[in-house]
C-alpha atoms as a PDB file:
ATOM      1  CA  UNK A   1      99.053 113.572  69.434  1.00  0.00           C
ATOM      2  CA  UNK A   2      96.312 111.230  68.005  1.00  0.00           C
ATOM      3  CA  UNK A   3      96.722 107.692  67.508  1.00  0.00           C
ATOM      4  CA  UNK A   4      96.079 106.632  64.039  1.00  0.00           C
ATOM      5  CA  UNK A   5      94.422 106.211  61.830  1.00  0.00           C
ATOM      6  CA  UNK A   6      91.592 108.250  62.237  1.00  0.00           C
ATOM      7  CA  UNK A   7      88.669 107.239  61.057  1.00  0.00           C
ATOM      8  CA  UNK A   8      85.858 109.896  60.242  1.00  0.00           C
ATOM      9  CA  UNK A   9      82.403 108.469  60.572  1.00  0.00           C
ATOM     10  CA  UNK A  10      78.674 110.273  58.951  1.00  0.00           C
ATOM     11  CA  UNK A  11      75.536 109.608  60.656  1.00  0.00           C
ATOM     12  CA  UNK A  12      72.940 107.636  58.642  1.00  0.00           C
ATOM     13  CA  UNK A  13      70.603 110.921  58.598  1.00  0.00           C
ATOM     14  CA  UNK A  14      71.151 114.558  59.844  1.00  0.00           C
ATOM     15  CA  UNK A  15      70.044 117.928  59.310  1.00  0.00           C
ATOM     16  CA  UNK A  16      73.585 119.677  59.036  1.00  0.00           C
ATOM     17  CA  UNK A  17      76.666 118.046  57.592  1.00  0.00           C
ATOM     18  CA  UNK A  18      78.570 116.612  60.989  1.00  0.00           C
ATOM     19  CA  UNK A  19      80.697 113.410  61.725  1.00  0.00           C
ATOM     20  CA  UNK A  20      82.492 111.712  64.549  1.00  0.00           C
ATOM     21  CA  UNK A  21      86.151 111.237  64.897  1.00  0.00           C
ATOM     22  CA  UNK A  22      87.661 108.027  66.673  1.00  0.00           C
ATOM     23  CA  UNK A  23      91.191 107.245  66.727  1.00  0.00           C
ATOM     24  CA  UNK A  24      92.722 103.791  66.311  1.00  0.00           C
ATOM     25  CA  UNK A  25      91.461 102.385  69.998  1.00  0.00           C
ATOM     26  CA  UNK A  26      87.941 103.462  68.438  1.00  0.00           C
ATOM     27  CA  UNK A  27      88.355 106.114  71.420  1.00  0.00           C
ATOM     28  CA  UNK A  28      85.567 109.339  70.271  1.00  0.00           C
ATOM     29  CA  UNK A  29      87.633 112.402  69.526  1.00  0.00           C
ATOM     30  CA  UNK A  30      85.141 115.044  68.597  1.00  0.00           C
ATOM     31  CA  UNK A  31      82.503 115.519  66.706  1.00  0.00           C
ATOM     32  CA  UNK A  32      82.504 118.114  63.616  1.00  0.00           C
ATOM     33  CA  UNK A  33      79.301 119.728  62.885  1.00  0.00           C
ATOM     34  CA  UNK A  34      78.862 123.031  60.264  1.00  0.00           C
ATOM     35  CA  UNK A  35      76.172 125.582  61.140  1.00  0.00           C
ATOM     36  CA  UNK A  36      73.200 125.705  58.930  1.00  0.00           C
ATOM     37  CA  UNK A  37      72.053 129.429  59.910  1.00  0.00           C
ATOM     38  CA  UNK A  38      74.622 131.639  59.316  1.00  0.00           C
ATOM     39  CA  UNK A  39      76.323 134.710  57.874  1.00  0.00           C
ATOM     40  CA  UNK A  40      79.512 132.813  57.302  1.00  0.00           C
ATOM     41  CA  UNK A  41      80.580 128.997  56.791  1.00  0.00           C
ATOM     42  CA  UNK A  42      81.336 127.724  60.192  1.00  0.00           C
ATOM     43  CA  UNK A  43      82.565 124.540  61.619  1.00  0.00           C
ATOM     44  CA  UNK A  44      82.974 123.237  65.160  1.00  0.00           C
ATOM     45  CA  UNK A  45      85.098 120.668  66.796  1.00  0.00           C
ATOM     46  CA  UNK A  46      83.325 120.023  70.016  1.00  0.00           C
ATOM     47  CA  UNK A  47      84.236 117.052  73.057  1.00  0.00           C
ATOM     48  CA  UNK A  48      81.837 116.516  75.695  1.00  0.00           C
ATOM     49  CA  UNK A  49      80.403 119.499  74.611  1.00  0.00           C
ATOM     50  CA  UNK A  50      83.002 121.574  74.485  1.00  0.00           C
ATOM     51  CA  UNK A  51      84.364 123.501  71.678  1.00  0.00           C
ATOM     52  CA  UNK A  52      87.919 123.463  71.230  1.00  0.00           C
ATOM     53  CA  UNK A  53      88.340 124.548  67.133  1.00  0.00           C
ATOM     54  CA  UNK A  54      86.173 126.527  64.893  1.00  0.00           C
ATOM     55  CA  UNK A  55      86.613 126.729  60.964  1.00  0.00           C
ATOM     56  CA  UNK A  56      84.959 130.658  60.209  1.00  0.00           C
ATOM     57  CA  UNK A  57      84.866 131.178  56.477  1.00  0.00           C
ATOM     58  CA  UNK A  58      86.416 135.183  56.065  1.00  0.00           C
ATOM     59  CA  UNK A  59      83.535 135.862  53.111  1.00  0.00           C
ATOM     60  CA  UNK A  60      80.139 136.327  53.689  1.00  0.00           C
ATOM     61  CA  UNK A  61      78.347 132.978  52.456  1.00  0.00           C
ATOM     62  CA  UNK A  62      75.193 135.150  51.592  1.00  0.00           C
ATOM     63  CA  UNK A  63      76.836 138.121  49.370  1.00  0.00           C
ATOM     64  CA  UNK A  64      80.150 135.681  48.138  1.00  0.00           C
ATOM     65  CA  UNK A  65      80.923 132.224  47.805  1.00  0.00           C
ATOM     66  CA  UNK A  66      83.318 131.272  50.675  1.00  0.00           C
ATOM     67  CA  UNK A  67      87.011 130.184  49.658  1.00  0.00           C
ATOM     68  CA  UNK A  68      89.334 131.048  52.615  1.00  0.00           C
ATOM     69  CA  UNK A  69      88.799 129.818  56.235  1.00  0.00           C
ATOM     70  CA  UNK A  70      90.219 130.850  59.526  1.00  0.00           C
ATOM     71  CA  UNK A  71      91.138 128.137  62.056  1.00  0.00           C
ATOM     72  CA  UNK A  72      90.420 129.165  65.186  1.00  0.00           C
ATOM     73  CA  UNK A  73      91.556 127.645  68.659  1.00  0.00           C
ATOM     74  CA  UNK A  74      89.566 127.872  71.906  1.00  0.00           C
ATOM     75  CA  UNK A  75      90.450 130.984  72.497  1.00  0.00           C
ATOM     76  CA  UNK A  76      90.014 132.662  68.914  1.00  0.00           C
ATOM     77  CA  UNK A  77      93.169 132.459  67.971  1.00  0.00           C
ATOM     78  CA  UNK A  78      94.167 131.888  64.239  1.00  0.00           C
ATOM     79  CA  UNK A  79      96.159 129.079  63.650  1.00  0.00           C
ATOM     80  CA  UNK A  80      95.903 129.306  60.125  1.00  0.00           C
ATOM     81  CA  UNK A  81      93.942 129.840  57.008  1.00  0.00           C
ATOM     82  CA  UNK A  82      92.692 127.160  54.363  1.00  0.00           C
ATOM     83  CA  UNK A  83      92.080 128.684  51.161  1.00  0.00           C
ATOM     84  CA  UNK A  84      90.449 126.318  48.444  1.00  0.00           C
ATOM     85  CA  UNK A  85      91.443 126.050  44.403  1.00  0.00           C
ATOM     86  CA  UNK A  86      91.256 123.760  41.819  1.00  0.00           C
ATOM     87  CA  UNK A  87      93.551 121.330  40.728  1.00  0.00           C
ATOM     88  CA  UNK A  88      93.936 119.857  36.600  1.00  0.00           C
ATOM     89  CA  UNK A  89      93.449 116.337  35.337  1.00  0.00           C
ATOM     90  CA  UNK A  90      96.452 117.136  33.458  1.00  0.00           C
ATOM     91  CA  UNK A  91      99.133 118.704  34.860  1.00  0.00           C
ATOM     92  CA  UNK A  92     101.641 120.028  32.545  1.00  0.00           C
ATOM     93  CA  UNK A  93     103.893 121.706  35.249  1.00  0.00           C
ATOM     94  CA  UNK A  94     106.216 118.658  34.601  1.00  0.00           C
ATOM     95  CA  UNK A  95     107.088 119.758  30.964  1.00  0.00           C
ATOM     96  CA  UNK A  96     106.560 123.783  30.902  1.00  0.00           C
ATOM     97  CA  UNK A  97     108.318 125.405  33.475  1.00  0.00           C
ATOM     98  CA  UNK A  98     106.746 129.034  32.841  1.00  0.00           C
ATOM     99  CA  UNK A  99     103.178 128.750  35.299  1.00  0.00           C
ATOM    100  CA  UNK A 100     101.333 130.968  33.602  1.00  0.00           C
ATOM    101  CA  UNK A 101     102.359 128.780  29.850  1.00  0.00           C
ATOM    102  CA  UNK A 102     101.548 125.811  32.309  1.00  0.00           C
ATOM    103  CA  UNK A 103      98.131 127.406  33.206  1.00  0.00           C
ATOM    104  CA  UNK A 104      97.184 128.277  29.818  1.00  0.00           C
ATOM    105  CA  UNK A 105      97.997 124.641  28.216  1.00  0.00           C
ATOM    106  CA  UNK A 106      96.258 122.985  31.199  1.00  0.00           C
ATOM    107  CA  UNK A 107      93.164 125.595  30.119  1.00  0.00           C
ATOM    108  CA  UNK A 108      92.799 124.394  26.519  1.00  0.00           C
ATOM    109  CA  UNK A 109      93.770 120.551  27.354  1.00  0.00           C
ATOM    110  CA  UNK A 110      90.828 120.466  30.036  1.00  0.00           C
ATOM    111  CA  UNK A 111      88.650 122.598  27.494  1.00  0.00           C
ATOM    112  CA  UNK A 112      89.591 120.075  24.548  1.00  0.00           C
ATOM    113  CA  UNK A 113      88.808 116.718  26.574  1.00  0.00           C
ATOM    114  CA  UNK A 114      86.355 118.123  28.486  1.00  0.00           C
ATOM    115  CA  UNK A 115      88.265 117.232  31.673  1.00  0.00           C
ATOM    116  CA  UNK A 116      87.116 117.963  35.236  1.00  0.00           C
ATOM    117  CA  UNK A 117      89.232 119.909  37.843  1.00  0.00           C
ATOM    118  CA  UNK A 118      88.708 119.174  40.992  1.00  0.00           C
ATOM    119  CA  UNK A 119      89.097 120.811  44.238  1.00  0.00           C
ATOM    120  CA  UNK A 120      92.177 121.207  45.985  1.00  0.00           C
ATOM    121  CA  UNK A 121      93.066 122.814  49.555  1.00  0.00           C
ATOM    122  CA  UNK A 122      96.639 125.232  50.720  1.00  0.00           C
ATOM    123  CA  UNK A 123      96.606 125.158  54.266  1.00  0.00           C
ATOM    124  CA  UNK A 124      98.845 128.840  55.126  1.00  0.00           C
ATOM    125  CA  UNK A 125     100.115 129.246  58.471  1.00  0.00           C
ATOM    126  CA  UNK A 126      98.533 133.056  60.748  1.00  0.00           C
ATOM    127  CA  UNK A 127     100.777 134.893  57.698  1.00  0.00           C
ATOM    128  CA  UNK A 128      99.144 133.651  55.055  1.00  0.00           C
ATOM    129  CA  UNK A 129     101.769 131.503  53.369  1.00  0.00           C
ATOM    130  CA  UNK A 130     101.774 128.173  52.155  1.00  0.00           C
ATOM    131  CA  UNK A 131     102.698 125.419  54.542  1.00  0.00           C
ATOM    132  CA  UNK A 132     101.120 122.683  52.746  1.00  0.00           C
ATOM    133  CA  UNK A 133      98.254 121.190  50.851  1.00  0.00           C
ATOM    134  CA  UNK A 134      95.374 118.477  50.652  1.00  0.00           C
ATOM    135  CA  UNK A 135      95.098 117.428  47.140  1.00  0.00           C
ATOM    136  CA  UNK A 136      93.443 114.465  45.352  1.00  0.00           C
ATOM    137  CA  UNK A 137      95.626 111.903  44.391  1.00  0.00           C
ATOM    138  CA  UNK A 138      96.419 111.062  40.610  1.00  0.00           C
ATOM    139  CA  UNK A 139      94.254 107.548  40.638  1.00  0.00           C
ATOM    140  CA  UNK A 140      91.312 109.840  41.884  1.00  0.00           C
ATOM    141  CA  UNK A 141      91.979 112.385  39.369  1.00  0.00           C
ATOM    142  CA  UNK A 142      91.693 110.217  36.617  1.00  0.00           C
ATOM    143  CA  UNK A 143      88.868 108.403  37.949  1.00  0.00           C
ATOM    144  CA  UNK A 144      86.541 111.312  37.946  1.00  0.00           C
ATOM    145  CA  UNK A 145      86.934 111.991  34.393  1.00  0.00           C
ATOM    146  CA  UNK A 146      84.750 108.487  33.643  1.00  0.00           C
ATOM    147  CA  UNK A 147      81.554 109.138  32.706  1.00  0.00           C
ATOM    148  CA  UNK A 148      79.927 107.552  35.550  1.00  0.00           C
ATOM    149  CA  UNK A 149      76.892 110.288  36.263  1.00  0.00           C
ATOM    150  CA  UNK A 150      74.905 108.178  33.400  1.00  0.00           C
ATOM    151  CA  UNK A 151      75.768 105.120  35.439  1.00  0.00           C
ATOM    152  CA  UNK A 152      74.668 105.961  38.842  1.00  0.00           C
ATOM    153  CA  UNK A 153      71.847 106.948  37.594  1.00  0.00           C
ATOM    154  CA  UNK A 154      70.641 103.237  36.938  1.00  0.00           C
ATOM    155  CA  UNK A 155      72.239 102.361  39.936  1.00  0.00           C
ATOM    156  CA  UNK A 156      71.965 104.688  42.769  1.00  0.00           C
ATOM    157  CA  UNK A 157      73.713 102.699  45.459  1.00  0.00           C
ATOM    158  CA  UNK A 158      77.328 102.681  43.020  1.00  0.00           C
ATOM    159  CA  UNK A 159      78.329 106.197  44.710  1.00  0.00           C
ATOM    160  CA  UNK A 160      79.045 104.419  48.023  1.00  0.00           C
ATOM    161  CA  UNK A 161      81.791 102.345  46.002  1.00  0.00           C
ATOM    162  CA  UNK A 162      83.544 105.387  44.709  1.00  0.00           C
ATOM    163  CA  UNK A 163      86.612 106.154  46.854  1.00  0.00           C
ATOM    164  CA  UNK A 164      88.318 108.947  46.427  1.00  0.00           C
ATOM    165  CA  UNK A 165      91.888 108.987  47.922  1.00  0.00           C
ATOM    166  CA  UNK A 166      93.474 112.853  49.108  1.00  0.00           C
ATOM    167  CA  UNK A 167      96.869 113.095  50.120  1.00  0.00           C
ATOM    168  CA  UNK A 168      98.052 115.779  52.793  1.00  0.00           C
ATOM    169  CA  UNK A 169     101.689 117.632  52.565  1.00  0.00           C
ATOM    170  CA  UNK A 170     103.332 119.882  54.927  1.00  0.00           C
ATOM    171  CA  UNK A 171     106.433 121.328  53.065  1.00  0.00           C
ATOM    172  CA  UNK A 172     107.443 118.700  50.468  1.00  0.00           C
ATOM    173  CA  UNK A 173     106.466 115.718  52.367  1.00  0.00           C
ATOM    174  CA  UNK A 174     103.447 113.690  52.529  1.00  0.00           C
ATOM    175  CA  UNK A 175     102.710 113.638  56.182  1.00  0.00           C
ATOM    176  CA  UNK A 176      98.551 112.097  55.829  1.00  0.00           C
ATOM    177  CA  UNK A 177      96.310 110.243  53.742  1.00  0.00           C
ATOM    178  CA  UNK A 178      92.677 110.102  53.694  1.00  0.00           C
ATOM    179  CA  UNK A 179      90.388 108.361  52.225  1.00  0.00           C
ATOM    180  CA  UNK A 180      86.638 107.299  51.618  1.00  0.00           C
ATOM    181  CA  UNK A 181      85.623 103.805  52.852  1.00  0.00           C
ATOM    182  CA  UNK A 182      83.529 101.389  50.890  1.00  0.00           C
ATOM    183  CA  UNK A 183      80.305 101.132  52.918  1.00  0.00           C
ATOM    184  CA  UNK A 184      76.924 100.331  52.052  1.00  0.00           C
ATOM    185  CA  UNK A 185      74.908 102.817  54.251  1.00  0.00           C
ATOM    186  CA  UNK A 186      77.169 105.185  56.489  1.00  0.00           C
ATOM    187  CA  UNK A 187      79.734 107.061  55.288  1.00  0.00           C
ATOM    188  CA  UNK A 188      83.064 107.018  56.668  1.00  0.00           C
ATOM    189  CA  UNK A 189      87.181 108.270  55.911  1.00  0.00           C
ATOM    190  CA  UNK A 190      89.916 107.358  57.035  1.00  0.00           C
ATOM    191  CA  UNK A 191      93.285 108.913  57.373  1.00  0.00           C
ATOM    192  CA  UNK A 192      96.718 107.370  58.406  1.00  0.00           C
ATOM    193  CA  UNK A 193      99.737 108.845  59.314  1.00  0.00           C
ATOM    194  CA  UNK A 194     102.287 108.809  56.639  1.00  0.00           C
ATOM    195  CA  UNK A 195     105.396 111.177  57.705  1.00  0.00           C
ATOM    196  CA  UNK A 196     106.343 113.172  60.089  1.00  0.00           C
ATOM    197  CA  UNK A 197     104.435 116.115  62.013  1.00  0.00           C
ATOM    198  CA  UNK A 198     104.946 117.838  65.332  1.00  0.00           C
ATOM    199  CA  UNK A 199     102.114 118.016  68.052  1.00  0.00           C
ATOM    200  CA  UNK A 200     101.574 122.020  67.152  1.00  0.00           C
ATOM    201  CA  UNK A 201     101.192 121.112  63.291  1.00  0.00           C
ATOM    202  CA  UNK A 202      98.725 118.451  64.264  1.00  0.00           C
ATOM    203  CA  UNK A 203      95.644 121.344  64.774  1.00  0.00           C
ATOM    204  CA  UNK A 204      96.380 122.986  61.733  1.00  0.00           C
ATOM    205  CA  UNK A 205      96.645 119.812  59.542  1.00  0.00           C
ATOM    206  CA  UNK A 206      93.402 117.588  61.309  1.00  0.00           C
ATOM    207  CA  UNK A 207      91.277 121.393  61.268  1.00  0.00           C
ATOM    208  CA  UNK A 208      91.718 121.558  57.511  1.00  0.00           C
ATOM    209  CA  UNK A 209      91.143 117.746  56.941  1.00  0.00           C
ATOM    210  CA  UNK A 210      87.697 118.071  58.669  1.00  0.00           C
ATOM    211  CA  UNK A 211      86.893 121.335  56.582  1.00  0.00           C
ATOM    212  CA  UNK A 212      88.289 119.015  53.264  1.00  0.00           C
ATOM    213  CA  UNK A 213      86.285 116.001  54.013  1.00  0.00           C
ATOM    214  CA  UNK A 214      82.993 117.967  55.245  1.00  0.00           C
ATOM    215  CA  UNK A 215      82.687 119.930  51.297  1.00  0.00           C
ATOM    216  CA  UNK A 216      84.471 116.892  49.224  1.00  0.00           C
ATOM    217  CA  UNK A 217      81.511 114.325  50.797  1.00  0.00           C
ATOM    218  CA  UNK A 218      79.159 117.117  49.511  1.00  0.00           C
ATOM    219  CA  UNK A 219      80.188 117.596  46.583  1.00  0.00           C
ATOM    220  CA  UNK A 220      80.870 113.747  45.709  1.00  0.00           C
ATOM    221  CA  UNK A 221      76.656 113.344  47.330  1.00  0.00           C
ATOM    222  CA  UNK A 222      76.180 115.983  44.530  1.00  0.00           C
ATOM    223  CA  UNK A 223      77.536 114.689  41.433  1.00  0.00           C
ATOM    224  CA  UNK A 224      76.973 111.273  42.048  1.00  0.00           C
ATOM    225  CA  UNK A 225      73.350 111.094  43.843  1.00  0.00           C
END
């Protein structure tokens, strides 16, 4: 098992969305890299130049838009799937126990305040069913509902100071937390160990945490740059 925390580091330029993973010694893990020319989304996890995971999107990224994602070992094995959705400012699960009446209100409360939902992650063992989750955290939730776009605007270099925090469950219990660093030129995340995991949940968990980080940085360069 790793020794954390992790800490997920961008280059200051590249062609292709990658990072390098050291542990808490500062000891180089791997390095994540997704393909640029391709008929699917596809990550690597590579050491000394050797690939031991791959992340394979199961839609076509030219004729859909990719949502689920094998995890592959070495070997092609599936370890699991990671299958993206979106997740409410407001979540009024707490008060209305029917989902669908809870989907609906959440619907015309987002509509009304003109809320943002944000992405949110299942991770689903070979079978396809739920094992767990990576999932913004409320402070983070609320935060990106600030009208900030107009802000960064005048000042470009205010993205790097936006950290948005994730937390990662397996069952009912928080087992990691990630989050973005302030920095002023590379990017970086960091994720600590907060509960208890096994060394054959630890593929499964870290291969969906690289997919997570690799599209939330994107999409936070996006709205924000």
């Amino acid at each position: 098992m790793y020794q954390y925390p992790l800490k997920f580091t961008f280059p200051l330029f590249s062609i292709s969305p990658q990072f390098e993973a050291t542990d808490a010694m500062g000891r180089v893990l791997f390095s994540a890299s997704k393909k640029l020319i391709s008929s699917k989304d596809e990550i690597s996890l590579t050491t000394a130049g050797k690939t031991y995971f791959k992340v394979v999107s199961q839609e076509s990224r030219i004729t859909d838009i990719p949502s689920n994602w094998d995890v592959l070992n070495s070997e092609g094995r599936v370890l699991g799937v990671v299958d993206d959705d979106f997740l409410s400012a407001i979540d009024t699960s707490k008060f209305i126990q029917n989902s669908a009446g809870s989907m609906m209100l959440d619907m015309e409360i987002s509509r009304a305040l003109n809320l943002r939902a944000l992405k949110m992650y299942w991770i689903k063992d070979a079978a396809g069913n739920k094992v767990g989750l990576i999932v913004p955290d409320q402070t983070s939730l609320y935060a990106q509902q600030l009208p900030l776009y107009d802000i960064v605007r005048k000042l470009p270099i205010f993205f790097r100071f936006i950290t948005p925090r994730y937390y990662i469950r397996l069952g009912e219990e928080t087992v990691l937390y990630m989050e973005k660093q302030r920095t002023w030129l590379q990017d970086t995340y960091a994720v600590q160990a907060r509960g208890n995991f096994t060394d054959k949940d630890e593929p499964l968990l870290i291969n969906s945490i690289v997919l997570a980080v690799l599209y939330e940085r994107e999409r936070l360069k996006e709205l924000y740059t």
